[in-house]
C-alpha atoms as a PDB file:
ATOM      1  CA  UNK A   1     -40.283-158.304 -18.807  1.00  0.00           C
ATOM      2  CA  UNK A   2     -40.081-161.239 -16.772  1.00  0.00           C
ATOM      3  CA  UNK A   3     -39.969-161.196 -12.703  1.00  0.00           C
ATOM      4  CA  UNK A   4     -36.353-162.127 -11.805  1.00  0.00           C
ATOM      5  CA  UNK A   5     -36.115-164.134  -8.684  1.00  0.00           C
ATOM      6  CA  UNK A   6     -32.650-164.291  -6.624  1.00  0.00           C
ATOM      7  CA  UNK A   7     -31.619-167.455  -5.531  1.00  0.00           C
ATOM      8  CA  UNK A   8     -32.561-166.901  -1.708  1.00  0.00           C
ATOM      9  CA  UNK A   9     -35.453-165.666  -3.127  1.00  0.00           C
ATOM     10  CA  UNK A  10     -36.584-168.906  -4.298  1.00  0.00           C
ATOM     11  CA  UNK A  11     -35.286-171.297  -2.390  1.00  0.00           C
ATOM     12  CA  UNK A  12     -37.725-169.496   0.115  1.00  0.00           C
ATOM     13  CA  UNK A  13     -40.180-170.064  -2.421  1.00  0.00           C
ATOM     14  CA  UNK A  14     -39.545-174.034  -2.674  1.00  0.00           C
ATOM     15  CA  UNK A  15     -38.863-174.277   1.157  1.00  0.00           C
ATOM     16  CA  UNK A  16     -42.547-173.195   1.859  1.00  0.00           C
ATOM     17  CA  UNK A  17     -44.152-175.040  -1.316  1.00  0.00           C
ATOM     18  CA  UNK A  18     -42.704-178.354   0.449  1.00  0.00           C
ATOM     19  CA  UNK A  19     -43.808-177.409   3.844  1.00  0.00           C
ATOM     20  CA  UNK A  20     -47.465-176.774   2.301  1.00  0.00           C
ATOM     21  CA  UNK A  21     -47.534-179.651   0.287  1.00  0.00           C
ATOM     22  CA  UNK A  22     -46.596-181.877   3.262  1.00  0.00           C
ATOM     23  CA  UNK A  23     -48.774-180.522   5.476  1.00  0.00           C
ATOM     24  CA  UNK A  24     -51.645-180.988   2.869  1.00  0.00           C
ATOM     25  CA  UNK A  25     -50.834-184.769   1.856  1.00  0.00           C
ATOM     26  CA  UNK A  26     -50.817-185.785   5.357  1.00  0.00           C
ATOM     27  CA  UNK A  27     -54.405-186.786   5.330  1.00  0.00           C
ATOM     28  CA  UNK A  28     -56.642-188.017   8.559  1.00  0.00           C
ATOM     29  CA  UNK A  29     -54.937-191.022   9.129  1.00  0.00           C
ATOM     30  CA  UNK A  30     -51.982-189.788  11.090  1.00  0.00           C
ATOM     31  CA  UNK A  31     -52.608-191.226  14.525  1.00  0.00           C
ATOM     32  CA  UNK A  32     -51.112-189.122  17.429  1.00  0.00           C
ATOM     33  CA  UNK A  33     -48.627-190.382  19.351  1.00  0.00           C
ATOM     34  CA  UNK A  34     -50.380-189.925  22.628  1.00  0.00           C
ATOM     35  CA  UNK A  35     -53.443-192.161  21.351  1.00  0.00           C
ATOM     36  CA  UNK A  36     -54.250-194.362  23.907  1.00  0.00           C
ATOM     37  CA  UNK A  37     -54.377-197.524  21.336  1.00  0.00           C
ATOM     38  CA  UNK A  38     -52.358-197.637  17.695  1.00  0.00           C
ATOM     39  CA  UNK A  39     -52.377-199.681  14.952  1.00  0.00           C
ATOM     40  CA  UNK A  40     -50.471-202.790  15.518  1.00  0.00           C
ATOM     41  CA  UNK A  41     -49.454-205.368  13.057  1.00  0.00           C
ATOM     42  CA  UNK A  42     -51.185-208.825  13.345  1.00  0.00           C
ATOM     43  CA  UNK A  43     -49.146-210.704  16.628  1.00  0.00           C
ATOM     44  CA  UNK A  44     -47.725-214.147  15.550  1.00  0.00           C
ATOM     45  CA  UNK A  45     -50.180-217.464  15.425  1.00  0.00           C
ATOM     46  CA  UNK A  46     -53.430-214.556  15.757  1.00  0.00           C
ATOM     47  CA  UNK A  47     -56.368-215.292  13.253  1.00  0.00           C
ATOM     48  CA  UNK A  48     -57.331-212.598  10.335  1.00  0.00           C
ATOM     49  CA  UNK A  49     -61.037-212.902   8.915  1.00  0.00           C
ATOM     50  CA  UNK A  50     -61.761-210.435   6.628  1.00  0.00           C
ATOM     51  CA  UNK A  51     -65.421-208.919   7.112  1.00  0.00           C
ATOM     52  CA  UNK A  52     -65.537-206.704   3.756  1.00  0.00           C
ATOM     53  CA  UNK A  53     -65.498-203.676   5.269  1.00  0.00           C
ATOM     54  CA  UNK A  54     -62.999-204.785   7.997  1.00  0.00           C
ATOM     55  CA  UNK A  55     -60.721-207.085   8.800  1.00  0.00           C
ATOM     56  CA  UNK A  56     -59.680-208.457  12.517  1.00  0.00           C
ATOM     57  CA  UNK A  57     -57.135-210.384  14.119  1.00  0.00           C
ATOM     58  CA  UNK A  58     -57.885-212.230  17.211  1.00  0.00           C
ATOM     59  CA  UNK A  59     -55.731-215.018  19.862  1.00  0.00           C
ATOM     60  CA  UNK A  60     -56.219-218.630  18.288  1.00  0.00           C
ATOM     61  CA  UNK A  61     -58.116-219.631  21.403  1.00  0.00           C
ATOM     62  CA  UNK A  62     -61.057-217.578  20.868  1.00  0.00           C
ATOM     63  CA  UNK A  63     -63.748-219.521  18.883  1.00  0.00           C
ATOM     64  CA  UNK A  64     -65.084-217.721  16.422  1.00  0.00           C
ATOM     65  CA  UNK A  65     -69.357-217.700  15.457  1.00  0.00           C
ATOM     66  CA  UNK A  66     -71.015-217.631  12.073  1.00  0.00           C
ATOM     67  CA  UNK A  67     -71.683-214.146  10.814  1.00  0.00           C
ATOM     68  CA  UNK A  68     -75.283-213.433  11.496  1.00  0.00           C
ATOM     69  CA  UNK A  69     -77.636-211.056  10.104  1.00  0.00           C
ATOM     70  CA  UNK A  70     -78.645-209.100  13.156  1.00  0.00           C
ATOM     71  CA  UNK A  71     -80.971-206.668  10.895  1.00  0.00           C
ATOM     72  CA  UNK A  72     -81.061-205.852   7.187  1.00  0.00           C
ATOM     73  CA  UNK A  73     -78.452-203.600   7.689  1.00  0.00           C
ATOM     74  CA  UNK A  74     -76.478-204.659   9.872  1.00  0.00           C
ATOM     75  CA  UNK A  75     -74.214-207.845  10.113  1.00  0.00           C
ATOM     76  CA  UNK A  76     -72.729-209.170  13.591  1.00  0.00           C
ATOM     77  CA  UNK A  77     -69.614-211.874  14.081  1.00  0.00           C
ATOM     78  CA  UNK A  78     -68.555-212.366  17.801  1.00  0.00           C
ATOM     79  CA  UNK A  79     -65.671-214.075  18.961  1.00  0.00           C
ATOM     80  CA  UNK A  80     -65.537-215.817  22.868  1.00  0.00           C
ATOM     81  CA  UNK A  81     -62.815-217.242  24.928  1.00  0.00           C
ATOM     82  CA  UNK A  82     -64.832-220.162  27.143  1.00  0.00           C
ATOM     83  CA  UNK A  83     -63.217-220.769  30.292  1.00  0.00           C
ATOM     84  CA  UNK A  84     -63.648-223.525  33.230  1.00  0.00           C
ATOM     85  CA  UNK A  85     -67.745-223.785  33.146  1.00  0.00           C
ATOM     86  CA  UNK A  86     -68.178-222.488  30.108  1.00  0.00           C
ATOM     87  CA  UNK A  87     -68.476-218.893  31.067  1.00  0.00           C
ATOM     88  CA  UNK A  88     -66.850-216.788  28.709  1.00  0.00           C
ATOM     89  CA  UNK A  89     -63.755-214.381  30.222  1.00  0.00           C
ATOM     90  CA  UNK A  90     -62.790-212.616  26.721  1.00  0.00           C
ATOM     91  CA  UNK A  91     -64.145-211.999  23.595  1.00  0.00           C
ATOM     92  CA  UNK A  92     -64.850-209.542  20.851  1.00  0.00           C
ATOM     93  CA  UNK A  93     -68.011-208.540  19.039  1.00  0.00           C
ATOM     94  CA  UNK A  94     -68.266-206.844  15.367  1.00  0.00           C
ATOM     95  CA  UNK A  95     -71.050-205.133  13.806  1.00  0.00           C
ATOM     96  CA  UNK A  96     -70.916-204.131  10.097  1.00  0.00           C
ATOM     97  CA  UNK A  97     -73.701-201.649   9.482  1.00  0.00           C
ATOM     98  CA  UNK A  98     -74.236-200.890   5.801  1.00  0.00           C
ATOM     99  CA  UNK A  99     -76.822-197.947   6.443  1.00  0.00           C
ATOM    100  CA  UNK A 100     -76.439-196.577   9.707  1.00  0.00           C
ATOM    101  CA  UNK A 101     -78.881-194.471  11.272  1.00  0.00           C
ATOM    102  CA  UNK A 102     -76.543-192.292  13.114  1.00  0.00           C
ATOM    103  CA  UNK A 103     -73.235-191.265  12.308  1.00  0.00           C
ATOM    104  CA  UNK A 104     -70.100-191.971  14.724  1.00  0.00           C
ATOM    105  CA  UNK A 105     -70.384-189.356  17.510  1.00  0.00           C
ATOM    106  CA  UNK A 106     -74.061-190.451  18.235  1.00  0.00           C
ATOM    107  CA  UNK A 107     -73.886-194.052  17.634  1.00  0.00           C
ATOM    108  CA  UNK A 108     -70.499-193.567  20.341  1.00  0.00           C
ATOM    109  CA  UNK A 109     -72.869-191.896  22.773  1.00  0.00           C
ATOM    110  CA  UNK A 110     -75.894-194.176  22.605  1.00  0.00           C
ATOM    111  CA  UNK A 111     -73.438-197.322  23.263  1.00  0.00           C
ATOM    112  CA  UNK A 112     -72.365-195.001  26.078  1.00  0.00           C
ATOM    113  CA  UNK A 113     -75.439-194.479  27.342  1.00  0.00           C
ATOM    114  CA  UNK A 114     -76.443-198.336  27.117  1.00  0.00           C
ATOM    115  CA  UNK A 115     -73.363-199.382  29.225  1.00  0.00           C
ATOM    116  CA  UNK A 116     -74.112-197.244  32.447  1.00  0.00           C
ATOM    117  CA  UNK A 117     -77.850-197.934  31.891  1.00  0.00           C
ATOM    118  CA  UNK A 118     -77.128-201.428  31.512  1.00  0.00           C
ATOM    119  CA  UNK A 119     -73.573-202.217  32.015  1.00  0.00           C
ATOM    120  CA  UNK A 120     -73.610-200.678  35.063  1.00  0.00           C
ATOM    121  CA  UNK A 121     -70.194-198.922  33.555  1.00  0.00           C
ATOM    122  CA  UNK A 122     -69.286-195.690  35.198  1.00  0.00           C
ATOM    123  CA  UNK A 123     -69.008-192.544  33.607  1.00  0.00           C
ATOM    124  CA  UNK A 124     -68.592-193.385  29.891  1.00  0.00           C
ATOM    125  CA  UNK A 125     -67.031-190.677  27.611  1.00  0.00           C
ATOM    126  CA  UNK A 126     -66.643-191.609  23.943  1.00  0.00           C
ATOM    127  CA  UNK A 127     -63.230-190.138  22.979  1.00  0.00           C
ATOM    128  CA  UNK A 128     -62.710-189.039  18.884  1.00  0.00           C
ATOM    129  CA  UNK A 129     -59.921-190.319  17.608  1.00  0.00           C
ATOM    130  CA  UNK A 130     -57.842-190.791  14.365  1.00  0.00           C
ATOM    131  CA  UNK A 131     -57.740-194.556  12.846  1.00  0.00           C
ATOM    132  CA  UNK A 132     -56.737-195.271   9.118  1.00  0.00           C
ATOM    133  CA  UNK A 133     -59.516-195.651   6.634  1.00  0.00           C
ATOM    134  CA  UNK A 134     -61.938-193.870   9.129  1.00  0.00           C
ATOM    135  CA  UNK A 135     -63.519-190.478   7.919  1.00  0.00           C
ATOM    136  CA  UNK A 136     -64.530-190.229  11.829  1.00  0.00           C
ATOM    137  CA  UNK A 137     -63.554-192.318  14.510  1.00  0.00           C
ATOM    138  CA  UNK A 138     -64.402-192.966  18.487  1.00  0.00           C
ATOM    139  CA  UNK A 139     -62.656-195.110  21.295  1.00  0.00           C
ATOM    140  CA  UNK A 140     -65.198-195.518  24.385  1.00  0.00           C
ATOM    141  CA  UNK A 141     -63.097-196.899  27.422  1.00  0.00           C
ATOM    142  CA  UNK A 142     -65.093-198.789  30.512  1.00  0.00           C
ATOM    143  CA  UNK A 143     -65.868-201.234  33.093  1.00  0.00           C
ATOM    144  CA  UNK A 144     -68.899-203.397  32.352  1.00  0.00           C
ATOM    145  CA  UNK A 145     -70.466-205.578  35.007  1.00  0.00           C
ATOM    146  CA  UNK A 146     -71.942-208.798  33.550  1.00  0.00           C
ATOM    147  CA  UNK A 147     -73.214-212.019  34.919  1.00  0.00           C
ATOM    148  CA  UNK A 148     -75.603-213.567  37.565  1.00  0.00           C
ATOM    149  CA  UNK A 149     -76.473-211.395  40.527  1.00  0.00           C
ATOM    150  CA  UNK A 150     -74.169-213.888  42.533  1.00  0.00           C
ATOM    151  CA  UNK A 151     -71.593-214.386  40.113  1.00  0.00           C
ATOM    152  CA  UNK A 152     -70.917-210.682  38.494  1.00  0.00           C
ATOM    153  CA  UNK A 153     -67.869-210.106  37.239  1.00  0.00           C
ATOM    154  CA  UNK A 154     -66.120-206.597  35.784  1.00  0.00           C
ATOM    155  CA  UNK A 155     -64.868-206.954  32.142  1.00  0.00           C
ATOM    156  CA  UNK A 156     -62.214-204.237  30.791  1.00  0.00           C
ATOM    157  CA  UNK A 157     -64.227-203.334  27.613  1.00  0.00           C
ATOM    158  CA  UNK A 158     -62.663-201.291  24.627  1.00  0.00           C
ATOM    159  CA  UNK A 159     -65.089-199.787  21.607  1.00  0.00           C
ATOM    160  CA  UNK A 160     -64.100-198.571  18.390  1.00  0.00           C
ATOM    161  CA  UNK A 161     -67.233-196.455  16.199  1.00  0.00           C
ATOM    162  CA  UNK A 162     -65.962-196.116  12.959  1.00  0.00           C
ATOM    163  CA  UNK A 163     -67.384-194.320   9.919  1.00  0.00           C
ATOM    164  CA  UNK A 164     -66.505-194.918   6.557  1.00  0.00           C
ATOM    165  CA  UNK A 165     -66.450-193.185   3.438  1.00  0.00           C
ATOM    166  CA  UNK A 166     -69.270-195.225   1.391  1.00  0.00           C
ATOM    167  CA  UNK A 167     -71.912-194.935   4.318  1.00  0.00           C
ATOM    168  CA  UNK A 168     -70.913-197.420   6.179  1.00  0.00           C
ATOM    169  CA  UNK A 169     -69.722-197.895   9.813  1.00  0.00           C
ATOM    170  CA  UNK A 170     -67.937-200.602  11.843  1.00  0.00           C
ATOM    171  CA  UNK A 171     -68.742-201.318  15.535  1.00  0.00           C
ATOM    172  CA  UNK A 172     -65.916-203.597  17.174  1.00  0.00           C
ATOM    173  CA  UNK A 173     -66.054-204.249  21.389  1.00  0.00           C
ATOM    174  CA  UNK A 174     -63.647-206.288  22.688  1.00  0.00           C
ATOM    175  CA  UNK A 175     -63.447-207.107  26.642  1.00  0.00           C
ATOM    176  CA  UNK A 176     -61.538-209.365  28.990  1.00  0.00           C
ATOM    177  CA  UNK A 177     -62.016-210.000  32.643  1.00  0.00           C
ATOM    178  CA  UNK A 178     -60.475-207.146  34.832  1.00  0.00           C
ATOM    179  CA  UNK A 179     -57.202-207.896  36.722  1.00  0.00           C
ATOM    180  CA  UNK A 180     -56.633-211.267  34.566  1.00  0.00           C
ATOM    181  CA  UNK A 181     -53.961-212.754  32.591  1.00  0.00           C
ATOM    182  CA  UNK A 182     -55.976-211.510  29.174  1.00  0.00           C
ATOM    183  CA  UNK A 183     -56.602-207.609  30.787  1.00  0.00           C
ATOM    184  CA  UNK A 184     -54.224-206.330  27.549  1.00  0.00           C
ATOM    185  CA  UNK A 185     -56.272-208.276  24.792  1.00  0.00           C
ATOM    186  CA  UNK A 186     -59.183-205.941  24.300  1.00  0.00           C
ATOM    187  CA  UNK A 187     -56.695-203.363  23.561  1.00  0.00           C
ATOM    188  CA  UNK A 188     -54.205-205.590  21.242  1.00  0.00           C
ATOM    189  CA  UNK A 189     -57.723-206.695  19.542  1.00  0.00           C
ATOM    190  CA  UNK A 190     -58.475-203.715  18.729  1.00  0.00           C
ATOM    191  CA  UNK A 191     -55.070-202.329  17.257  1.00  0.00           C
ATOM    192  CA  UNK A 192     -55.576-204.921  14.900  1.00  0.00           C
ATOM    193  CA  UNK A 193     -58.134-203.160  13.051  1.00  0.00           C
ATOM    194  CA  UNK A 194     -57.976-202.349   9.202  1.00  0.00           C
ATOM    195  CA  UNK A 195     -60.436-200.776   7.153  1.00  0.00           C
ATOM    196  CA  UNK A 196     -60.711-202.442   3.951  1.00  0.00           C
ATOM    197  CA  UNK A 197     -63.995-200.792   2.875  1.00  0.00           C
ATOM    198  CA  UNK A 198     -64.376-197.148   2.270  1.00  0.00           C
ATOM    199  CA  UNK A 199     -64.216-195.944  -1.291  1.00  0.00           C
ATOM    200  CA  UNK A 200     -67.195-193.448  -2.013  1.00  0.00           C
ATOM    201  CA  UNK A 201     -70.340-194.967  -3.574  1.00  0.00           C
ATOM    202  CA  UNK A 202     -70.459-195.012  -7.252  1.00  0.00           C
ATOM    203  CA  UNK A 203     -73.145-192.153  -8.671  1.00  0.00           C
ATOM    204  CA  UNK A 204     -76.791-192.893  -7.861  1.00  0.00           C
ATOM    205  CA  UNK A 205     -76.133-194.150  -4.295  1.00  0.00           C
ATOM    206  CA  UNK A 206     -76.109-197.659  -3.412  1.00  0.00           C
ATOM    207  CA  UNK A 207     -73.419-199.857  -1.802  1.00  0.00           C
END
């Protein structure tokens, strides 16, 4: 004989087939509300260049470089804001790494590690976060001290680590002098980020 279900019965049923269905379909790409930066839409009269795996906006007065091949892996574009002088007081940096050697919790500490050794950044702590497209993800938050012994300056410096899901991983730094009218643009640069790369590798490896 068949089971005979009442009708609280199964609306219990259906209740907790939604609740387990939405809690499955959710995915990694729900970013917590807390996060200290979000995914932004691109602000009005910002530039979008599409890298492959990424794609950026950044303010119209930054100049942007040629893409250069910084290794045979890797793939670097920098953007720079030149002030009075010609010293740079904002700008953003992205590296494109089709075969990285270290996946995005030790890539995020070894930048760490080179900004107090040479940054002369404080206390660096890569954070893990969630970021859409991004099997893992890491924000690292600091003060970096660059210039001339007599002219240093202290640049607000955001970096996103990024892994993706075909091997490959996205670097992006933006900074901006501390205390200056640009202080927020490291931050809005990097809410800009979209990852347009990601699908697995097709069978036999290769990207």
């Amino acid at each position: 004989m068949a089971p005979r279900f009442s009708r609280s019965s199964l609306a219990c049923m259906v209740i907790a087939l939604l609740v387990l269905l939405t809690a499955c379909g959710s995915g990694g790409d729900d970013v917590p509300d807390d996060q200290a930066i979000k995914p932004a839409s691109t602000p009005s009269g910002w530039d979008r260049t599409d890298l492959k795996a990424v794609t950026v906006a950044a303010p119209p007065e930054w100049e942007k470089g040629a893409t250069k091949a910084a290794t045979e892996t890797m793939d670097v574009t920098t953007w720079r804001h030149a002030a009075s002088g010609g010293t740079s007081d904002s700008g953003m940096e992205v590296r494109v790494i089709s075969k990285p050697q270290q996946k995005a919790a030790k890539a995020a500490k070894a930048l760490a590690i080179s900004a107090m050794a040479g940054l002369e950044a404080s206390k660096v702590e890569p954070k893990k976060i969630t970021w859409p497209g991004a099997e893992t993800a890491y924000l690292l938050s600091y003060m970096a001290t660059l210039g001339q012994d007599d002219q240093k300056q202290k640049f607000l410096t955001r970096t996103f680590v990024l892994d993706l899901a075909d091997g490959q991983q996205v670097q992006v730094t933006a900074l901006a002098i501390e205390g200056s009218s640009d202080a927020k643009l490291p931050e809005h640069v990097l809410s800009t980020v979209k990852l347009t790369g990601g699908e697995n590798p097709p069978a036999g490896g290769g990207y």
